[in-house]
N, C-alpha and C. Protein backbone atom coordinates (compact mmCIF):
# COMPACT_ATOMS: atom_id res chain seq x y z
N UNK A 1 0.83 -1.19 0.00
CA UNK A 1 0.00 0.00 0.00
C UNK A 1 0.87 1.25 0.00
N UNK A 2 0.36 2.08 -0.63
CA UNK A 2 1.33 3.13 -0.75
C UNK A 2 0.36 4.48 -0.11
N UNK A 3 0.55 5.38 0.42
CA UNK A 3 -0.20 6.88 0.44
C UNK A 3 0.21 7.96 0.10
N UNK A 4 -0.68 8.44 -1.08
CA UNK A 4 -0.57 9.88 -1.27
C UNK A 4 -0.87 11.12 -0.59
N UNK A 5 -0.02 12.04 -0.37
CA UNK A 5 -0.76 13.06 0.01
C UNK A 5 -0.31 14.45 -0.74
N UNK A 6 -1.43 15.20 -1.46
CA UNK A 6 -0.92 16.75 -2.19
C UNK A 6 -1.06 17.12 -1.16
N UNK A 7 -0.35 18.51 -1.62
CA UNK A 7 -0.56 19.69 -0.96
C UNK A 7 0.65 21.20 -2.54
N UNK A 8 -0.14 22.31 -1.94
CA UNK A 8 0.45 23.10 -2.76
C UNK A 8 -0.75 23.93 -3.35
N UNK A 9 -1.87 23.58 -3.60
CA UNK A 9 -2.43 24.32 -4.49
C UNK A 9 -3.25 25.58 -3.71
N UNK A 10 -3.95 26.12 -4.56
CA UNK A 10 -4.16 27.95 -4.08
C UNK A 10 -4.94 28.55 -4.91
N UNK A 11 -5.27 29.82 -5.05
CA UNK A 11 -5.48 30.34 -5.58
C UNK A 11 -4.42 31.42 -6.30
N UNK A 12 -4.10 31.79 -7.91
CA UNK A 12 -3.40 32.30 -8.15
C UNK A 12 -4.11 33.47 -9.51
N UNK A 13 -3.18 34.69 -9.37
CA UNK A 13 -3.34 34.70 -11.18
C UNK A 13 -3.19 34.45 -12.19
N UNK A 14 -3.77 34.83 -13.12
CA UNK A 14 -3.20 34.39 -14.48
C UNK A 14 -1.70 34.65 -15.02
N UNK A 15 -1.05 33.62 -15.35
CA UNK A 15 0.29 34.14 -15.58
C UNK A 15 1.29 34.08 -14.52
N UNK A 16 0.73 33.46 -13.14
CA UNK A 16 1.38 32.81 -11.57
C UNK A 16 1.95 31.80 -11.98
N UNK A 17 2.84 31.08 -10.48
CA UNK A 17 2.68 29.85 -10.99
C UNK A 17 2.71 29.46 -9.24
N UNK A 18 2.70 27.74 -9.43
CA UNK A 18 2.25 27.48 -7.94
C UNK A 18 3.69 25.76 -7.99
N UNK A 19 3.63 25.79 -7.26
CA UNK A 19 4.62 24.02 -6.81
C UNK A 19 3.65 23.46 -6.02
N UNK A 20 3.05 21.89 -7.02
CA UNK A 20 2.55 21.22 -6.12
C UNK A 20 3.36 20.16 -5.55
N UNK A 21 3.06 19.33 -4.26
CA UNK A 21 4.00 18.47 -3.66
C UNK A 21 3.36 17.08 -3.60
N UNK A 22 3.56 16.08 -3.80
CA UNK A 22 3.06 14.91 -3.46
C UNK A 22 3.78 13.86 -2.72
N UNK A 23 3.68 13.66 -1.11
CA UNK A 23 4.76 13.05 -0.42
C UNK A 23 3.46 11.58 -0.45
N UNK A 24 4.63 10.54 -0.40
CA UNK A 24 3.91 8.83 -0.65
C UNK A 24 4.84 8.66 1.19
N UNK A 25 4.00 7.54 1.26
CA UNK A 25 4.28 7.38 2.61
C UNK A 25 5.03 5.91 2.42
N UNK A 26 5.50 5.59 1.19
CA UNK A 26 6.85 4.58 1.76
C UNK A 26 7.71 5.15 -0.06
N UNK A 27 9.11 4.36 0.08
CA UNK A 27 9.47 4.45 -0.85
C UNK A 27 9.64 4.41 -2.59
N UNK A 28 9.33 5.62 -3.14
CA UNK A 28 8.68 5.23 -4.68
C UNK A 28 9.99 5.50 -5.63
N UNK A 29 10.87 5.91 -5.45
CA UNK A 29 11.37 6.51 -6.36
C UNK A 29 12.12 5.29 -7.20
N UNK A 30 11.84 5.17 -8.15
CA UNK A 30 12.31 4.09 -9.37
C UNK A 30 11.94 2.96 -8.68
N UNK A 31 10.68 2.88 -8.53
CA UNK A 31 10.25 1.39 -7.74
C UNK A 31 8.50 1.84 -8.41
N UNK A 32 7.80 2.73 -8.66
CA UNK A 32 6.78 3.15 -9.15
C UNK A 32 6.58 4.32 -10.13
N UNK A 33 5.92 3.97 -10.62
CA UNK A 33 5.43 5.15 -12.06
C UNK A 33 4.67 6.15 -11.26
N UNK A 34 4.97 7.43 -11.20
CA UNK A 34 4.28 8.34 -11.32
C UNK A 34 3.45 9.41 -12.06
N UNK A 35 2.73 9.92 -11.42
CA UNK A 35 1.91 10.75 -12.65
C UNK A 35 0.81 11.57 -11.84
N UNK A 36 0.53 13.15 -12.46
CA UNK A 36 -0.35 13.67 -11.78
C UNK A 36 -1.52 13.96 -13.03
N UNK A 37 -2.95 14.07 -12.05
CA UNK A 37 -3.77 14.41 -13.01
C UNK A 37 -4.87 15.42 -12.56
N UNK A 38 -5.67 15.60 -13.46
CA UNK A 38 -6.93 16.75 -12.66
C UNK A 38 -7.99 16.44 -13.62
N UNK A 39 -8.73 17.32 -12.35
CA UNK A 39 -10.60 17.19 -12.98
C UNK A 39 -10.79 18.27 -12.52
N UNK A 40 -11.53 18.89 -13.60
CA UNK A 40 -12.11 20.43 -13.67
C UNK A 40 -13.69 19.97 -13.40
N UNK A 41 -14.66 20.86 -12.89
CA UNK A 41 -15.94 20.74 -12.29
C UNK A 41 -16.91 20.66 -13.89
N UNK A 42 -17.08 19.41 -13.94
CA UNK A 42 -18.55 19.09 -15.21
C UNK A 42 -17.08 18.25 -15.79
N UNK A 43 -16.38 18.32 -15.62
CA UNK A 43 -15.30 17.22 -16.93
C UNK A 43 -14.47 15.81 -16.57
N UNK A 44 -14.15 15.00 -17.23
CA UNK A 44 -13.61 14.14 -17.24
C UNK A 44 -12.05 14.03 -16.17
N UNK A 45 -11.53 13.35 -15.78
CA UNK A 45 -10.68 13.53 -15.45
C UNK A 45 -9.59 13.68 -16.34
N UNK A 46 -7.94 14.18 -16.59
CA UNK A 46 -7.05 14.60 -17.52
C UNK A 46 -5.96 13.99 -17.03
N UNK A 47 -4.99 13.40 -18.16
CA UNK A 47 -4.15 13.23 -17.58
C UNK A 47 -3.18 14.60 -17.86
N UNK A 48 -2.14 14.60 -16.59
CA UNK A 48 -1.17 15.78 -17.09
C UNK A 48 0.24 15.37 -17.32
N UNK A 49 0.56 14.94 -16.20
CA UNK A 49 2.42 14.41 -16.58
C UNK A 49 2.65 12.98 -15.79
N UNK A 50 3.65 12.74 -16.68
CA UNK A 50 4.08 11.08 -16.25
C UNK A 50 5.39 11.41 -15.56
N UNK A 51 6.35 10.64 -14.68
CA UNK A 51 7.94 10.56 -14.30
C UNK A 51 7.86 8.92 -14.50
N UNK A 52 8.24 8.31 -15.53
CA UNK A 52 8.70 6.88 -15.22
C UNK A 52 9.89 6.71 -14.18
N UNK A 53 9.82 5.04 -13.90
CA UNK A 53 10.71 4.53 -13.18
C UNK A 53 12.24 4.78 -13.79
N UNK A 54 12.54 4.99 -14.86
CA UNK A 54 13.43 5.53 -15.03
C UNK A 54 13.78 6.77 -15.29
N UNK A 55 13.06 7.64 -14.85
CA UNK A 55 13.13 8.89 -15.08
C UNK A 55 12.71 9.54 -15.91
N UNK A 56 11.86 9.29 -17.44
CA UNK A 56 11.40 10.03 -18.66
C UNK A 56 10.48 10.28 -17.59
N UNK A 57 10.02 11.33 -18.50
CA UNK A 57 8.95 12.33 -18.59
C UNK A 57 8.22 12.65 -19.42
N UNK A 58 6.91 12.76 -19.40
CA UNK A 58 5.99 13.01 -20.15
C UNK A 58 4.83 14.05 -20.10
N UNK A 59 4.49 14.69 -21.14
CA UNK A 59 3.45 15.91 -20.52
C UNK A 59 1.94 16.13 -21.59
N UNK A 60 1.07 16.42 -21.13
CA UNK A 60 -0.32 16.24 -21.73
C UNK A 60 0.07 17.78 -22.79
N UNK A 61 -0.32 18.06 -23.95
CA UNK A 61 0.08 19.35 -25.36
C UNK A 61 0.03 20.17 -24.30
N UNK A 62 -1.24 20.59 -23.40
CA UNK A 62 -1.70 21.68 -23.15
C UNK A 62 -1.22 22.21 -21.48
N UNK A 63 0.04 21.29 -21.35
CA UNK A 63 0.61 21.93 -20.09
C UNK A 63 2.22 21.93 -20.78
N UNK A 64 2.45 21.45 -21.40
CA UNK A 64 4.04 21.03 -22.31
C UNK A 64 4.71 22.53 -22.83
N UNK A 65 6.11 22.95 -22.01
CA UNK A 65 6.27 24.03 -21.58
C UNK A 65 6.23 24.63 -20.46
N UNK A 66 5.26 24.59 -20.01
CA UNK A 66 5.01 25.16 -18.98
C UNK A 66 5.06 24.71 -17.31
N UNK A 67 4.77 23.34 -17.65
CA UNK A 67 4.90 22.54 -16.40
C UNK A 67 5.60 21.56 -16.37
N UNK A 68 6.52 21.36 -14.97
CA UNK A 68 7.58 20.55 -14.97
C UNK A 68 7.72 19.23 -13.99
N UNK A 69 7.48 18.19 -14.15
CA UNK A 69 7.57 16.91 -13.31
C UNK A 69 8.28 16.45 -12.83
N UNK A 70 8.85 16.21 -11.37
CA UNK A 70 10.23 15.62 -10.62
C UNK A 70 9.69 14.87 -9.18
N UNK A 71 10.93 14.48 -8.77
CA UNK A 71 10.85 13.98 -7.86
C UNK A 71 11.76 13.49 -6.90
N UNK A 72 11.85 13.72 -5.80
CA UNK A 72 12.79 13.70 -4.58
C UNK A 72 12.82 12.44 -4.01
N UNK A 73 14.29 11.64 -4.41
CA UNK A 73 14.46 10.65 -3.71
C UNK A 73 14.32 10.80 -2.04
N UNK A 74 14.88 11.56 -1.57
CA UNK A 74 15.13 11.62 -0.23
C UNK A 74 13.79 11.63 0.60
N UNK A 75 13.05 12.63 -0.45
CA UNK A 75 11.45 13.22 0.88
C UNK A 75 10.41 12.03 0.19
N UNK A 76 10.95 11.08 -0.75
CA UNK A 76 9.48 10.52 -1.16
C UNK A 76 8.62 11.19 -1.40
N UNK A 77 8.83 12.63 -2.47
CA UNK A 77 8.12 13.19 -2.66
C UNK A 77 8.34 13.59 -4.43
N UNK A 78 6.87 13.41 -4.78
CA UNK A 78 6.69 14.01 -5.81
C UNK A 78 6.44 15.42 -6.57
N UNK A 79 6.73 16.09 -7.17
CA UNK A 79 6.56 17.46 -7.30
C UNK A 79 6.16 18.12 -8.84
N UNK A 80 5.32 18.89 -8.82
CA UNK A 80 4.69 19.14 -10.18
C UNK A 80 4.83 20.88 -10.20
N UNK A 81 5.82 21.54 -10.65
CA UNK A 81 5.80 22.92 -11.14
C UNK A 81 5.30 23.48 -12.30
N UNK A 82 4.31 24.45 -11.85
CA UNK A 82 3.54 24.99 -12.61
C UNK A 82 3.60 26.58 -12.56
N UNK A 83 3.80 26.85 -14.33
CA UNK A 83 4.28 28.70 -14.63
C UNK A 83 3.11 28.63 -15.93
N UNK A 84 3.17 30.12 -15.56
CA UNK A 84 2.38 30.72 -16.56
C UNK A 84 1.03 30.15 -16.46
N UNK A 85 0.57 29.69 -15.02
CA UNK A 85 -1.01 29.23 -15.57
C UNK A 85 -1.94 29.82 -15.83
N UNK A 86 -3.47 29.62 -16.58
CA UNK A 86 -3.84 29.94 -17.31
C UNK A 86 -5.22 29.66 -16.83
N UNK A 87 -6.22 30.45 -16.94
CA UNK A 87 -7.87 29.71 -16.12
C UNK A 87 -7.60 28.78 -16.37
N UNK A 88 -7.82 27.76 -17.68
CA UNK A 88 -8.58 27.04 -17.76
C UNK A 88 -7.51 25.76 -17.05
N UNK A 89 -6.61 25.98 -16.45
CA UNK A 89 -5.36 25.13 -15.45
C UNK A 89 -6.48 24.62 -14.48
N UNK A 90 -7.48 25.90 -13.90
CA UNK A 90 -7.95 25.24 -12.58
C UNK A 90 -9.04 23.67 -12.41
N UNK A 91 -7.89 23.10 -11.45
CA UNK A 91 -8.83 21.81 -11.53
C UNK A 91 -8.38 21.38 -10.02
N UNK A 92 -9.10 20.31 -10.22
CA UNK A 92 -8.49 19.82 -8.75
C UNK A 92 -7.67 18.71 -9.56
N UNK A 93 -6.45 18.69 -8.28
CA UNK A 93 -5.03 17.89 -9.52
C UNK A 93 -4.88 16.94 -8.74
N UNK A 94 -4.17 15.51 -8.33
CA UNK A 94 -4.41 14.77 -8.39
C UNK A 94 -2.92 14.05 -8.52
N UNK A 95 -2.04 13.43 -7.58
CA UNK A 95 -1.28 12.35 -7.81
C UNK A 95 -1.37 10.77 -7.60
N UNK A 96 -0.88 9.95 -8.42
CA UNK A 96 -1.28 8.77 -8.70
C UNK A 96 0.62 7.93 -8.79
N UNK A 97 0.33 6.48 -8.23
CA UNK A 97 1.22 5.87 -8.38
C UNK A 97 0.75 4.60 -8.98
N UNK A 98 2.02 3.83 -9.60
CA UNK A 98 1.36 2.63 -9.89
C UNK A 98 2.62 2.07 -9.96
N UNK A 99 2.78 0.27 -10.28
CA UNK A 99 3.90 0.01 -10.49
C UNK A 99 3.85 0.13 -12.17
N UNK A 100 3.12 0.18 -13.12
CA UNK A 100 3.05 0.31 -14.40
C UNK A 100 2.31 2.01 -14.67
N UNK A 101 2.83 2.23 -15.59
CA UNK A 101 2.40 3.71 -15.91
C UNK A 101 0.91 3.52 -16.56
N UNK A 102 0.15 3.46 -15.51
CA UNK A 102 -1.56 2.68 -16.10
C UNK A 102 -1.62 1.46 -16.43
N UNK A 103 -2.88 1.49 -15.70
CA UNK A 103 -3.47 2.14 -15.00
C UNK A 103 -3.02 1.94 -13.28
N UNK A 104 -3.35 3.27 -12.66
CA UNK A 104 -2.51 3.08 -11.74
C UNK A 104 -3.69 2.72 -10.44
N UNK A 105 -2.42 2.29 -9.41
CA UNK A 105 -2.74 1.88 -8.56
C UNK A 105 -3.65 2.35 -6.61
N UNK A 106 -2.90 3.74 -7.35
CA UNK A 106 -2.72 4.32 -5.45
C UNK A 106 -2.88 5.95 -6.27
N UNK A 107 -3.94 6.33 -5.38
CA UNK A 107 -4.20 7.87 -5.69
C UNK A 107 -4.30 8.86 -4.24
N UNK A 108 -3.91 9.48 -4.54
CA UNK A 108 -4.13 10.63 -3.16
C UNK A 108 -5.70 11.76 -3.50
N UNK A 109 -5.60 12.73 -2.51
CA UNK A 109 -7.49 13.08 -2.19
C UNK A 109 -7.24 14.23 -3.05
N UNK A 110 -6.19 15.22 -3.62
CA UNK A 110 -6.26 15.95 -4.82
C UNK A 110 -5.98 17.17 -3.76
N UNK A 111 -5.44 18.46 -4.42
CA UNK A 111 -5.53 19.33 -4.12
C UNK A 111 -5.87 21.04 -5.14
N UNK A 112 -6.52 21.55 -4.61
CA UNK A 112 -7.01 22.41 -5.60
C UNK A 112 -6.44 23.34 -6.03
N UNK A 113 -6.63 23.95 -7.68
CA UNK A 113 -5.91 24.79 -8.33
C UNK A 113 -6.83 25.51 -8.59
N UNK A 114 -6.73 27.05 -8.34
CA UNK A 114 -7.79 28.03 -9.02
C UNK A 114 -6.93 28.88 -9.79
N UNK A 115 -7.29 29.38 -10.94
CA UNK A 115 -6.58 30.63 -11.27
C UNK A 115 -7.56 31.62 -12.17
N UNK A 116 -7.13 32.40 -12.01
CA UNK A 116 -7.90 34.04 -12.02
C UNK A 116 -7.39 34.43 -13.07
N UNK A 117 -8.30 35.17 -14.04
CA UNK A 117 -7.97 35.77 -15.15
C UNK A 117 -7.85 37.58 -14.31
């Protein structure tokens, strides 16, 4: 069993940016696929960025640029930097582990992104 927990999100303006954090409560780093995602209110859930077990990275068109995916061996923590966001960013976001990059296994309770035009 693994646990997620975000934290980081806020309210910002347009053109802000925010660091979200995702600490797992045992050891993930190159032992699980990571990945964060969000759901905006009436929509589907999205995916946004991947960190494989070996370190690639991956990013959904409409954050690519702008947002950056890592992760801290030491804190067991995952981290998702986000610049230049944009309304339509706000969602509630969402980290996910798995041992395969999907479908995954272990999700945390999300933390929210607003941003202000």
């Amino acid at each position: 069993q693994v646990q997620l927990v975000e934290s980081g999100g806020g309210s910002v303006q347009s053109g802000g940016s925010l660091r979200l954090s995702c600490v797992a409560s045992r050891y993930t780093y190159s032992s699980y696929c990571m990945a964060w995602y969000r759901q905006a209110p009436g929509k589907e859930r999205e995916w946004v960025s991947t960190i494989s077990t070996d370190g690639t990275t991956s990013y959904a068109s409409s954050v690519k640029g702008r947002f950056t995916i890592s992760q801290s061996n030491a804190k067991n923590t995952l981290y998702l930097q986000m610049n230049s966001l944009k309304p339509e960013d706000t969602a509630m976001y969402y980290c996910a582990a798995g041992v395969v990059c999907g479908p995954y296994n272990y999700w945390g309770q999300g933390t929210q992104v607003t941003v202000s035009s």
